[in-house]
N, C-alpha and C. Protein backbone atom coordinates (compact mmCIF):
# COMPACT_ATOMS: atom_id res chain seq x y z
N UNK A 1 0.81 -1.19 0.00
CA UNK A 1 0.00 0.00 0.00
C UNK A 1 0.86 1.26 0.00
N UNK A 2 2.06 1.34 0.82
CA UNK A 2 3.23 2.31 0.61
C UNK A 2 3.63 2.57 -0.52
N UNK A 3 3.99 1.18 -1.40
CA UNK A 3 4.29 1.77 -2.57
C UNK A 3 3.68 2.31 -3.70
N UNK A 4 2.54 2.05 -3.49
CA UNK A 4 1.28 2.66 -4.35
C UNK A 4 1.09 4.24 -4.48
N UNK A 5 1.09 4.54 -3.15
CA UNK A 5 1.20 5.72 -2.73
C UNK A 5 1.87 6.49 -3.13
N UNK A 6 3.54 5.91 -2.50
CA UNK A 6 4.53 6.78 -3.07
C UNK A 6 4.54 6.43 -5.15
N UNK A 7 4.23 5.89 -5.33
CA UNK A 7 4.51 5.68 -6.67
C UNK A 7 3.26 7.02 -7.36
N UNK A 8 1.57 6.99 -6.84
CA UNK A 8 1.14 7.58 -7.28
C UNK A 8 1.41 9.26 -7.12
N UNK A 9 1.64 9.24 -5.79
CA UNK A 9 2.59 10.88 -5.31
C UNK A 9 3.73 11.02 -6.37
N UNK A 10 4.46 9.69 -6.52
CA UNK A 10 5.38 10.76 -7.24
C UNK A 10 4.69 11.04 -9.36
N UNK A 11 4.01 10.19 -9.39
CA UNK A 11 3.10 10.40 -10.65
C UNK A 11 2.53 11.70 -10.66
N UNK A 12 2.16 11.99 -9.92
CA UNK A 12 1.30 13.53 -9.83
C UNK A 12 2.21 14.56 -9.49
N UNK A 13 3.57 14.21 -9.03
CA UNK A 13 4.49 15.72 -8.71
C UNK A 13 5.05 15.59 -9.98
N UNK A 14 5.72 14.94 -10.83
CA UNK A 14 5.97 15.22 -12.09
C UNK A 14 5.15 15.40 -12.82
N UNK A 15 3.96 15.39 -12.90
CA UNK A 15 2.51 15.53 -14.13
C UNK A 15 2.27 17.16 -14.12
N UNK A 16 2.50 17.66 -12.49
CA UNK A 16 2.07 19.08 -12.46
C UNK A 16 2.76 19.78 -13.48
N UNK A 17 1.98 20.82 -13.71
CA UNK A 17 2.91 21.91 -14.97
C UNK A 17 3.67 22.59 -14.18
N UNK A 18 4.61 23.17 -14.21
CA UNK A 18 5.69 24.05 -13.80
C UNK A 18 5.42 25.61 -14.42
N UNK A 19 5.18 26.11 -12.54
CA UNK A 19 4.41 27.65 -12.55
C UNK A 19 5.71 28.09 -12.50
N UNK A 20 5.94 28.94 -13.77
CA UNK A 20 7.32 29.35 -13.78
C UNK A 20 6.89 30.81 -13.30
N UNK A 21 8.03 31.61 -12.29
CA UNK A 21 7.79 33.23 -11.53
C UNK A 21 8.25 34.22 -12.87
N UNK A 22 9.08 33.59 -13.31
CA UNK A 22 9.72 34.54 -14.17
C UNK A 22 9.20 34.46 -16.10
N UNK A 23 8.58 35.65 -15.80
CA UNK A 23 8.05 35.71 -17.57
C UNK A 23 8.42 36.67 -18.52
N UNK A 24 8.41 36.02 -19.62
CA UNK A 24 9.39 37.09 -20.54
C UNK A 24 9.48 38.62 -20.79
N UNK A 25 8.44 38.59 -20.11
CA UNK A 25 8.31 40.70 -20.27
C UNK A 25 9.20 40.57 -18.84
N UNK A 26 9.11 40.13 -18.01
CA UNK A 26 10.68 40.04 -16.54
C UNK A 26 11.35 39.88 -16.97
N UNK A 27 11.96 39.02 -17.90
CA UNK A 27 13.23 38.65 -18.69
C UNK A 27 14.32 39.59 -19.51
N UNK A 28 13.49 40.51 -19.63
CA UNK A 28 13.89 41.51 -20.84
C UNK A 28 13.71 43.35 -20.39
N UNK A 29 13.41 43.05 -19.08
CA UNK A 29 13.08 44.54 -18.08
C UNK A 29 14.61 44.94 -18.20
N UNK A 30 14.41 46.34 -17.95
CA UNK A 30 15.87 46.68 -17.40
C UNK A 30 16.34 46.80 -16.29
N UNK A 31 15.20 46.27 -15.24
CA UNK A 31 16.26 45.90 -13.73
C UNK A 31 16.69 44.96 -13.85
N UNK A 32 15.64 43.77 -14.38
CA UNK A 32 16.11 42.11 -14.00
C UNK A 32 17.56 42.25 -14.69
N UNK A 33 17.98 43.08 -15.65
CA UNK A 33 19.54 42.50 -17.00
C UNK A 33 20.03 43.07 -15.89
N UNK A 34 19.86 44.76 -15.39
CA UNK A 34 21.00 45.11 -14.93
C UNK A 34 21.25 44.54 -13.19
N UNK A 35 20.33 44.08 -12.80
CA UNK A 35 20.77 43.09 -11.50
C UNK A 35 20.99 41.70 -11.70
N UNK A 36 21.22 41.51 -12.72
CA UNK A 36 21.83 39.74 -13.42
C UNK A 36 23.55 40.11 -14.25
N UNK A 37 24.02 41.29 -13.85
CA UNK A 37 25.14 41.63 -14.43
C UNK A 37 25.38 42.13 -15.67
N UNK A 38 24.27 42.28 -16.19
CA UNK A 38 24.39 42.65 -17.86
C UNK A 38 25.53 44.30 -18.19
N UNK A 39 25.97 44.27 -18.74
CA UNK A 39 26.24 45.68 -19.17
C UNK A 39 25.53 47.09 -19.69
N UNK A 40 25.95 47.86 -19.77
CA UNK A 40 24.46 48.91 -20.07
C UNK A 40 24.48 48.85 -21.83
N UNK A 41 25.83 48.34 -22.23
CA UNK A 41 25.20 48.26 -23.60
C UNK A 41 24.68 47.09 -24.39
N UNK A 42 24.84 45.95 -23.55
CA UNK A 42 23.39 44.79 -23.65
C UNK A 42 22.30 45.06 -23.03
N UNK A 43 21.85 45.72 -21.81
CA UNK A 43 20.92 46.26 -21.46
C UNK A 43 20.31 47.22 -22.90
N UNK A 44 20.87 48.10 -23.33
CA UNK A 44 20.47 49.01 -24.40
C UNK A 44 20.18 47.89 -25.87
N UNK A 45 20.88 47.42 -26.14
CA UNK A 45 20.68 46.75 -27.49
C UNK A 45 19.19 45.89 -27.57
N UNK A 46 19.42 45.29 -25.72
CA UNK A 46 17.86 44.57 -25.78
C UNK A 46 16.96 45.30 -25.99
N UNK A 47 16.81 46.63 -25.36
CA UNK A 47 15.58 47.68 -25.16
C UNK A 47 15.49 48.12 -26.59
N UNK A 48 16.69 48.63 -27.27
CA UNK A 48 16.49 48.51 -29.37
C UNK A 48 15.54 47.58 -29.83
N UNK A 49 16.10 46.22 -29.39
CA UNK A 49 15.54 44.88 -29.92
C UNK A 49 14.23 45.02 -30.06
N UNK A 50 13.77 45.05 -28.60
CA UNK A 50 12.18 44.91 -28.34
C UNK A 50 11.34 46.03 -28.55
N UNK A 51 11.93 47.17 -29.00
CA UNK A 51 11.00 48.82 -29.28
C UNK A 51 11.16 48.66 -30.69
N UNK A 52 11.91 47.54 -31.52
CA UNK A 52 11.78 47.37 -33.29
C UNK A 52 10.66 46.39 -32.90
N UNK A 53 10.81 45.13 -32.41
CA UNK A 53 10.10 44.35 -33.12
C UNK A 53 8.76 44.51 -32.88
N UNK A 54 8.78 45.50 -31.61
CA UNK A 54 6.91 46.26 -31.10
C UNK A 54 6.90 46.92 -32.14
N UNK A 55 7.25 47.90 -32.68
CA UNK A 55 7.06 48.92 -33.31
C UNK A 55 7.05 50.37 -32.76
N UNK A 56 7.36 49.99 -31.55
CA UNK A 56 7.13 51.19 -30.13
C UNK A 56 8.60 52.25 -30.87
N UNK A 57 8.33 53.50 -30.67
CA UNK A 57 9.64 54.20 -30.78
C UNK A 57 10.40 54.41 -29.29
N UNK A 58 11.64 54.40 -29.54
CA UNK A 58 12.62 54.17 -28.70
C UNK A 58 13.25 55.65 -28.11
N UNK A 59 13.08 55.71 -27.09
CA UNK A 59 13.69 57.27 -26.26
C UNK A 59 15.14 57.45 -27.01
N UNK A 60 15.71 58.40 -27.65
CA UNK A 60 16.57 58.48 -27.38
C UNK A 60 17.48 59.42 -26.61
N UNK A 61 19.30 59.29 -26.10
CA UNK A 61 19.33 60.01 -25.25
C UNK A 61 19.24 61.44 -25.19
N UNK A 62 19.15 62.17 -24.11
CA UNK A 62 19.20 63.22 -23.92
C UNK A 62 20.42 64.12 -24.72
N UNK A 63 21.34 63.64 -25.15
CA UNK A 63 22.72 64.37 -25.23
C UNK A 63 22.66 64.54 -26.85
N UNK A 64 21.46 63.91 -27.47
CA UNK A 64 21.25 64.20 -28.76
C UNK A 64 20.68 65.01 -29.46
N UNK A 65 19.94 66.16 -28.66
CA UNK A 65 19.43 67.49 -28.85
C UNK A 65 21.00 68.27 -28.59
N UNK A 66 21.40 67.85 -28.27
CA UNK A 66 22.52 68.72 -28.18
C UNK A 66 23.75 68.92 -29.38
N UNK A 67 23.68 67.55 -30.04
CA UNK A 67 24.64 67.42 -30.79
C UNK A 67 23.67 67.62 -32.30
N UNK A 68 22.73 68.29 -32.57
CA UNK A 68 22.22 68.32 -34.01
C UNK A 68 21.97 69.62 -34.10
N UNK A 69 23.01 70.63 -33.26
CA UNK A 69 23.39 72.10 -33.41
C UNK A 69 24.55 72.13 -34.45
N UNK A 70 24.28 73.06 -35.50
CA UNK A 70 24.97 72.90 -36.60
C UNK A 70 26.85 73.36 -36.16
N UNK A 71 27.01 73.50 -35.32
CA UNK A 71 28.34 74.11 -34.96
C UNK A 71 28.93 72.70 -34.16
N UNK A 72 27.99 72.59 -33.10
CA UNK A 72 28.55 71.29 -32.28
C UNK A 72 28.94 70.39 -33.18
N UNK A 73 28.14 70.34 -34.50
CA UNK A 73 27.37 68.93 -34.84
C UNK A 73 28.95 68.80 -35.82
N UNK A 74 29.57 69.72 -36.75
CA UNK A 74 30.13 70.25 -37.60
C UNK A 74 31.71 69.98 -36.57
N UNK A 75 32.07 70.33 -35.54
CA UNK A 75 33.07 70.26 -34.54
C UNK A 75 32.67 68.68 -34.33
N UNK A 76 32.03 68.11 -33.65
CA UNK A 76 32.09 66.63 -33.48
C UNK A 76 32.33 65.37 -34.49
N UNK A 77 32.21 66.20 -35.94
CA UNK A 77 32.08 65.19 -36.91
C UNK A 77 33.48 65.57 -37.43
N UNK A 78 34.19 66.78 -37.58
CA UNK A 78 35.57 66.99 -37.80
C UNK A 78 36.30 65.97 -36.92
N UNK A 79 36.31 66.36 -35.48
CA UNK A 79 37.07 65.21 -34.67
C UNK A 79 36.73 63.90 -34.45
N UNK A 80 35.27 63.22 -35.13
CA UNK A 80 35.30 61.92 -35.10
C UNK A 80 35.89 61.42 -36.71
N UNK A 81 36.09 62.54 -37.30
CA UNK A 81 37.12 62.10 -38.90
C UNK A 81 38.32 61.58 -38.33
N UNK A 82 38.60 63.04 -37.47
CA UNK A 82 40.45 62.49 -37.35
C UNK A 82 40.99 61.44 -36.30
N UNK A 83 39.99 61.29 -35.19
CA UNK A 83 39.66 59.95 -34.24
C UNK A 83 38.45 59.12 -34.37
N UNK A 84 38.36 58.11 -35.52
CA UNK A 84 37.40 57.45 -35.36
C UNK A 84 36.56 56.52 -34.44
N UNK A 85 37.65 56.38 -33.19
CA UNK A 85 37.04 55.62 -31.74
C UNK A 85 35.98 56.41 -31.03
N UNK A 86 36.00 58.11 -31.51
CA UNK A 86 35.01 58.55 -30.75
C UNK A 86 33.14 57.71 -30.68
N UNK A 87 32.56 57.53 -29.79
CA UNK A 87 31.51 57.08 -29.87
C UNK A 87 30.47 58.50 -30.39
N UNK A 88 29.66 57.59 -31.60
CA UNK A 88 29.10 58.86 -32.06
C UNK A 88 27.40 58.55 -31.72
N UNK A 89 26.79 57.84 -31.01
CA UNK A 89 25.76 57.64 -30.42
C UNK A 89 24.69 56.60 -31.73
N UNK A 90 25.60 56.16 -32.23
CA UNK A 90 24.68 55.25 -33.38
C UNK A 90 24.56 54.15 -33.18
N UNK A 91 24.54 53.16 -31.96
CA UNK A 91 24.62 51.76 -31.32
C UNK A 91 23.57 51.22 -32.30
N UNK A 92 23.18 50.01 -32.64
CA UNK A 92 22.44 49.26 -33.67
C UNK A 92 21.17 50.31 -34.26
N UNK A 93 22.13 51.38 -35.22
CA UNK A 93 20.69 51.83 -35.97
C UNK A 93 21.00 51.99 -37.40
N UNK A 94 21.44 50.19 -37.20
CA UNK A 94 21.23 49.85 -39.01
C UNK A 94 22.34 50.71 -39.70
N UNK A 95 23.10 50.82 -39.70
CA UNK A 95 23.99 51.97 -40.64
C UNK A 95 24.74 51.07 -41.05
N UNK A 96 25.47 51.04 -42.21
CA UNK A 96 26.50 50.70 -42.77
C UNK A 96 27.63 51.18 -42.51
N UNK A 97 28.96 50.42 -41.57
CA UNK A 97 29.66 50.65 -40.67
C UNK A 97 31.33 51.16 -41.86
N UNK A 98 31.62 52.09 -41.61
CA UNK A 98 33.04 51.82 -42.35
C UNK A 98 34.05 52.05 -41.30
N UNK A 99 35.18 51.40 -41.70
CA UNK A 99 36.56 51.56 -40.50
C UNK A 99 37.64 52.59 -41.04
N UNK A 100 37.63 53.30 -42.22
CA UNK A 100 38.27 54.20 -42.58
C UNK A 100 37.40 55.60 -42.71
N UNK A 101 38.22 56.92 -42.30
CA UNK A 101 37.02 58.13 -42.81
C UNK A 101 36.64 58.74 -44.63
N UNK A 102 36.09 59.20 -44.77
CA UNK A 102 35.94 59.49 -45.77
C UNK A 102 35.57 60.80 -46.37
N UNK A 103 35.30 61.10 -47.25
CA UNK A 103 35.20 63.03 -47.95
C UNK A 103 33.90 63.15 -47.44
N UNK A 104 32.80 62.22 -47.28
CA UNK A 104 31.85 62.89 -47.03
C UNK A 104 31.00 62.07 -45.24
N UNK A 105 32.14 62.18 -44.33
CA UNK A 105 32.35 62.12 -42.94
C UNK A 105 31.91 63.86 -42.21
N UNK A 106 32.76 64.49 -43.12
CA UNK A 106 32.33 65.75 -42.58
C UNK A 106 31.32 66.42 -42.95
């Protein structure tokens, strides 16, 4: 009669479905990445990811009203000619990447 038991107990603890806590809109938040160690620019690429494939438009940062002043804009693009490591705020937006500058950089 014990083993019946335990045999049918354990029939029914593996049959149950598995209530999983964590669901994919948690998965893809930006606390859960950045308290699971993520970096802020996998944190960012995911938040790209998922505001394309919604269709949702994507915040961008603050520091980019700043740089589409024709003087700033004209000074930042001279010195990202002659240092191309400068980061120019274009993280995955589709561009066609070149590793040399060119005549029409500036």
């Amino acid at each position: 009669m014990k083993k019946k038991i335990a045999i049918i107990g354990l029939a029914v603890l593996f049959t149950m479905p598995a209530f999983a806590e964590l669901t994919t809109e948690d998965a893809i938040s930006r606390d859960y990445l950045q308290y699971h160690g993520y970096s802020p620019a996998a944190i960012n690429a995911v938040q790209k990811t998922v505001a394309t494939v919604n269709g949702e438009p994507l915040e961008e940062p603050a520091e980019m009203e700043y740089y589409k002043k024709p003087t700033v804009n004209f000074i930042r693009r001279l010195y990202m000619w002659i240092d191309p490591s400068v980061d120019d705020h274009s993280f995955m937006n589709d561009h066609k990447i070149r590793t040399t500058p060119r005549y029409d950089d500036l």
